[in-house]
Structure formats: C-alpha cells, structure tokens
C-alpha atoms as a PDB file:
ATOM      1  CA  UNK A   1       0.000   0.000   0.000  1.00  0.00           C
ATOM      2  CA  UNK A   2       2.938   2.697   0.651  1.00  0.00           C
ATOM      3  CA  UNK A   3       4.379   1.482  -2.081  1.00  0.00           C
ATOM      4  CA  UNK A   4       0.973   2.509  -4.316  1.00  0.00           C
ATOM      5  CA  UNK A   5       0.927   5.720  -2.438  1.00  0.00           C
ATOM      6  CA  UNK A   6       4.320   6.868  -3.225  1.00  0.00           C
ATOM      7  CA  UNK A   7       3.999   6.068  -6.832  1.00  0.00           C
ATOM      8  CA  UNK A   8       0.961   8.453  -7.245  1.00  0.00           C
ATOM      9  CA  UNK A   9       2.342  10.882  -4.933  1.00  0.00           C
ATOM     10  CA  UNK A  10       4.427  13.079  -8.212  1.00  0.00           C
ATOM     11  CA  UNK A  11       1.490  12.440  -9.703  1.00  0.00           C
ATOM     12  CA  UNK A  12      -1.068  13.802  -7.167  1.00  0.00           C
ATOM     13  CA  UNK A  13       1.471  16.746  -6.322  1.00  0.00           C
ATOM     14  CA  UNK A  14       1.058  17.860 -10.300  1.00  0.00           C
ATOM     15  CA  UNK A  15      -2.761  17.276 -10.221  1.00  0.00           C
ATOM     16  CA  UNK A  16      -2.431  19.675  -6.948  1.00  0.00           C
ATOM     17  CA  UNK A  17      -0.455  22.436  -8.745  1.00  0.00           C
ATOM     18  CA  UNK A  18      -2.331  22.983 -11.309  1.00  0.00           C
ATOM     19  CA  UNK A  19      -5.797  23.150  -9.178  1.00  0.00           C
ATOM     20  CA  UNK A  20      -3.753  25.697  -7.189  1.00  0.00           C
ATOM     21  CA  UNK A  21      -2.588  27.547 -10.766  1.00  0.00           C
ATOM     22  CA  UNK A  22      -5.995  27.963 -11.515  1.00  0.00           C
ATOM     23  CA  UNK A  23      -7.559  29.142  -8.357  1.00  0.00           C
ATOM     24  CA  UNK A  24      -4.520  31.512  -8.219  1.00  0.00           C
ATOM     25  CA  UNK A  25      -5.051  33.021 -11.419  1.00  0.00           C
ATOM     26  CA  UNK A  26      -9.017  33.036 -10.415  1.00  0.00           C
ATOM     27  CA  UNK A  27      -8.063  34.884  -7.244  1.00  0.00           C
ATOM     28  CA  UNK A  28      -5.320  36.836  -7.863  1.00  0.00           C
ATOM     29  CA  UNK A  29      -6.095  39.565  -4.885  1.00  0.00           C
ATOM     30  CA  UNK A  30      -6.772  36.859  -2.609  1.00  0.00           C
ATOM     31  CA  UNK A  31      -3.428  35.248  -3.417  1.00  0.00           C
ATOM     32  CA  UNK A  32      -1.775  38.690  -3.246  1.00  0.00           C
ATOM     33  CA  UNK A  33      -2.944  39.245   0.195  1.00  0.00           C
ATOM     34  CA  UNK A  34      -1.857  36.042   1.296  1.00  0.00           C
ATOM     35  CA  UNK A  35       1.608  35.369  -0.678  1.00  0.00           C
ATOM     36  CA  UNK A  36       2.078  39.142   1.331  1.00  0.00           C
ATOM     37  CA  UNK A  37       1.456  38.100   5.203  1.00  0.00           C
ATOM     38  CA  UNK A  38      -2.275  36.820   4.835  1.00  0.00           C
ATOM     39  CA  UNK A  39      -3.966  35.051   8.089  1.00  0.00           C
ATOM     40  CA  UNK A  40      -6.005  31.974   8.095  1.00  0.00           C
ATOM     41  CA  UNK A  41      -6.644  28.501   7.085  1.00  0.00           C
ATOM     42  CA  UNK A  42      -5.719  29.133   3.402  1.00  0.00           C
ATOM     43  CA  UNK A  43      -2.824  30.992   4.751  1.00  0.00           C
ATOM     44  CA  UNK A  44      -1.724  27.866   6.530  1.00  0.00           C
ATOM     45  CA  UNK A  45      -2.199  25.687   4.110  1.00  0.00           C
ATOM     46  CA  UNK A  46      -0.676  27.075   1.473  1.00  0.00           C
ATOM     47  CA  UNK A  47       1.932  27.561   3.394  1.00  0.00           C
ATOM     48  CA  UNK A  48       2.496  23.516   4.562  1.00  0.00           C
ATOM     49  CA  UNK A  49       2.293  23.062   0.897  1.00  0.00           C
ATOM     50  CA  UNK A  50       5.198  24.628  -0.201  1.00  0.00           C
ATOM     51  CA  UNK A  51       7.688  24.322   2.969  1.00  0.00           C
ATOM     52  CA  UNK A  52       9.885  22.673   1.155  1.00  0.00           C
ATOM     53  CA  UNK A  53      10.077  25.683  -1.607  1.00  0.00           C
ATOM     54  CA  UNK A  54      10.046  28.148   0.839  1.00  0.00           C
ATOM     55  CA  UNK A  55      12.638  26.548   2.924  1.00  0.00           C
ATOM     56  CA  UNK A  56      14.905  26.185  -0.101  1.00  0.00           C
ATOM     57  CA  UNK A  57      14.462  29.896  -1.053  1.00  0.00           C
ATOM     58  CA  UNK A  58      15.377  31.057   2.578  1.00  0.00           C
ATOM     59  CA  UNK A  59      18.140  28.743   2.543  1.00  0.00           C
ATOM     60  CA  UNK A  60      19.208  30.437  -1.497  1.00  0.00           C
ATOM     61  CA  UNK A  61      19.201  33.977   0.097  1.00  0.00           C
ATOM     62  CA  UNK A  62      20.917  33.170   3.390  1.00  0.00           C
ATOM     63  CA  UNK A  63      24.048  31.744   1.231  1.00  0.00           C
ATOM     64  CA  UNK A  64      23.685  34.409  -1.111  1.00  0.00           C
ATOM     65  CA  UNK A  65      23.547  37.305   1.631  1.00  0.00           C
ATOM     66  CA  UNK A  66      26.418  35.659   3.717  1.00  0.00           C
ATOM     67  CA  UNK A  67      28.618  35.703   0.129  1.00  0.00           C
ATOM     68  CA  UNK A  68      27.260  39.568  -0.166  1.00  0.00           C
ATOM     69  CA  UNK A  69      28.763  40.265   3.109  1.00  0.00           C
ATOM     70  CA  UNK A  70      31.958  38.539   2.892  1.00  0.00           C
ATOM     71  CA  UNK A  71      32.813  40.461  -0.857  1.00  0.00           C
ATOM     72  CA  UNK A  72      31.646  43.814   1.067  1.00  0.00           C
ATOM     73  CA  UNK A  73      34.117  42.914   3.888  1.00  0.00           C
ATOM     74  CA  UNK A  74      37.055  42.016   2.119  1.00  0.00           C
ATOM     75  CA  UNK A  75      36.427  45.722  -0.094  1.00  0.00           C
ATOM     76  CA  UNK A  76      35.866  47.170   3.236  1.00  0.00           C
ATOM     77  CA  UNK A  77      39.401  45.628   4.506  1.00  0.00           C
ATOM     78  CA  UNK A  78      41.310  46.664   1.301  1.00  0.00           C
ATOM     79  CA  UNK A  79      40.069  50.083   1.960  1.00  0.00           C
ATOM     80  CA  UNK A  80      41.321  50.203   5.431  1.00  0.00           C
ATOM     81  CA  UNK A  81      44.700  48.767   4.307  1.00  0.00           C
ATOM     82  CA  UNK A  82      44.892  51.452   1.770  1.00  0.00           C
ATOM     83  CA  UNK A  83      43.847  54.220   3.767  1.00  0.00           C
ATOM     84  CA  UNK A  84      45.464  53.337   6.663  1.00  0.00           C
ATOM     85  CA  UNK A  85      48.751  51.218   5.799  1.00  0.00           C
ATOM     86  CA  UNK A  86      49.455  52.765   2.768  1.00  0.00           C
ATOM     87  CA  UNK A  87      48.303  56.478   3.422  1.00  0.00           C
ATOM     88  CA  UNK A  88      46.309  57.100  -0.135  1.00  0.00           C
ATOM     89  CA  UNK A  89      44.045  59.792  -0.403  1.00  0.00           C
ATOM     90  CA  UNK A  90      40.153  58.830  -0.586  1.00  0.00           C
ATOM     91  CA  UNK A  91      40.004  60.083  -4.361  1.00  0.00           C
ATOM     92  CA  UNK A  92      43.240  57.436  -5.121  1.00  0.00           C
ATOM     93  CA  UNK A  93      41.567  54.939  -3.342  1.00  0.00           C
ATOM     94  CA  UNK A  94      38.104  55.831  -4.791  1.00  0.00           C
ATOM     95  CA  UNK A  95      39.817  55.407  -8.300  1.00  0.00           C
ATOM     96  CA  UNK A  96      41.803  51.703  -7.052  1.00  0.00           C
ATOM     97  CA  UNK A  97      38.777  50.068  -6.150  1.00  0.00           C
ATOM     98  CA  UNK A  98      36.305  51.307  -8.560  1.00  0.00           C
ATOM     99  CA  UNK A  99      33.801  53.087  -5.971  1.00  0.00           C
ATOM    100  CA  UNK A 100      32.626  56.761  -5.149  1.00  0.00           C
ATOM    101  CA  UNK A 101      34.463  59.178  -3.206  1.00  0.00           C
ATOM    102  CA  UNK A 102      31.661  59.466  -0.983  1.00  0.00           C
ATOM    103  CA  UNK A 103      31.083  55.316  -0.589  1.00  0.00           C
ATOM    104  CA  UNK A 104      35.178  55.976   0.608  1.00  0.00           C
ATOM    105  CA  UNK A 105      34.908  58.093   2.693  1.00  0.00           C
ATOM    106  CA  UNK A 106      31.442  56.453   4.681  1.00  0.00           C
ATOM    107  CA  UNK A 107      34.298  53.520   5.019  1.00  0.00           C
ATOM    108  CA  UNK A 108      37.148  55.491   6.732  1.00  0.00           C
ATOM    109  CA  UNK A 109      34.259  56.917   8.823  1.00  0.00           C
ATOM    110  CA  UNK A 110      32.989  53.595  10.506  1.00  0.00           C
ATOM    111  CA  UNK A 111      36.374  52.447  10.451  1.00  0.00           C
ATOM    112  CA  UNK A 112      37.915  55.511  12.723  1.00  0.00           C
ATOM    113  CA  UNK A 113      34.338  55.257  14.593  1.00  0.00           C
ATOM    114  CA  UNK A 114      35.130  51.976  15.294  1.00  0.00           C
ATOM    115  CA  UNK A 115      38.564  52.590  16.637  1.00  0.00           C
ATOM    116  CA  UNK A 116      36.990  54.994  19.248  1.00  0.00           C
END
C-alpha cells in the first residue's frame, strides 16, 4: 500500500499544482494578500504546501547574503589597508577600487568610529 501511495504521490502533487494555478489566477487579490502576510486557514495551508520551496528559497538567500557580506568585507578591509597602511588619499583609493568618493569616505568613517 505505501508502495501505491508513493507512486501516485508526483502524480497527485502535479494534479495539486495545477488546481492551485488555476484558483490563483481566479483569485489573484486573494493570493496577493496572502503570498504578502495573509492570516487563516488558506494561509496555513498554502503555506504547509510549499515548505519545502520556501525553505529552499530562505536557505538560497541566506548563502547568497552571507557571500554579499563577505565580498563587502574584504572591499571594506582593502580600503582600510589602503587608507590606513598605505596612506592614499580617498580620491586614489576611490579610483583603485572602482567606488565613489563618498562610498570611501562612509568607510574610513565607521572604520575611525570603530577605533573609538
């Protein structure tokens, strides 16, 4: 029998997602206020019904944020190496890493705020 149930499962799942394709397209303001923090049984639902998608999306743009930071911290770091080790001007270091004067100098900031 769970042998039967897990061969129709794919199967049932597809049957599933296309009911819920058409009631979304049917309901489009419904589905808009729930997709955007919606309360409820359909809410809930919904919801159980794609953990696994949503789980793998908040998993995507954890890695993808913690990669984010890591590139902004190593351009913070060569900043403070230039700046600091290296005594360059902001506009010299501006022009050696490819940012704005101003994104330079908001660097150098938190960086001597930090060494309060």
């Amino acid at each position: 029998m769970d042998e039967d149930f897990e061969l129709q499962e794919p199967f049932e799942k597809d049957c599933i997602n296309s009911l819920l394709g058409i009631m979304v397209s049917s309901n489009q303001e419904l589905f808009d206020s729930i997709k955007n923090g919606g309360t409820g049984i359909m809410n809930e639902v919904l919801r159980e019904f794609f953990k696994e998608e949503i789980k793998a999306g908040e998993e995507q743009a954890r890695n993808e944020g913690v990669q984010e930071g890591r590139l902004e911290g190593r351009e913070e770091g060569r900043i403070e190496t230039l700046y600091t080790d290296c005594n360059m001007s902001v506009p010299d270091i501006a022009k050696k890493v490819s940012k704005s004067e101003e994104y330079v100098r908001e660097i150098i900031k938190n960086i001597s705020a930090a060494c309060l």
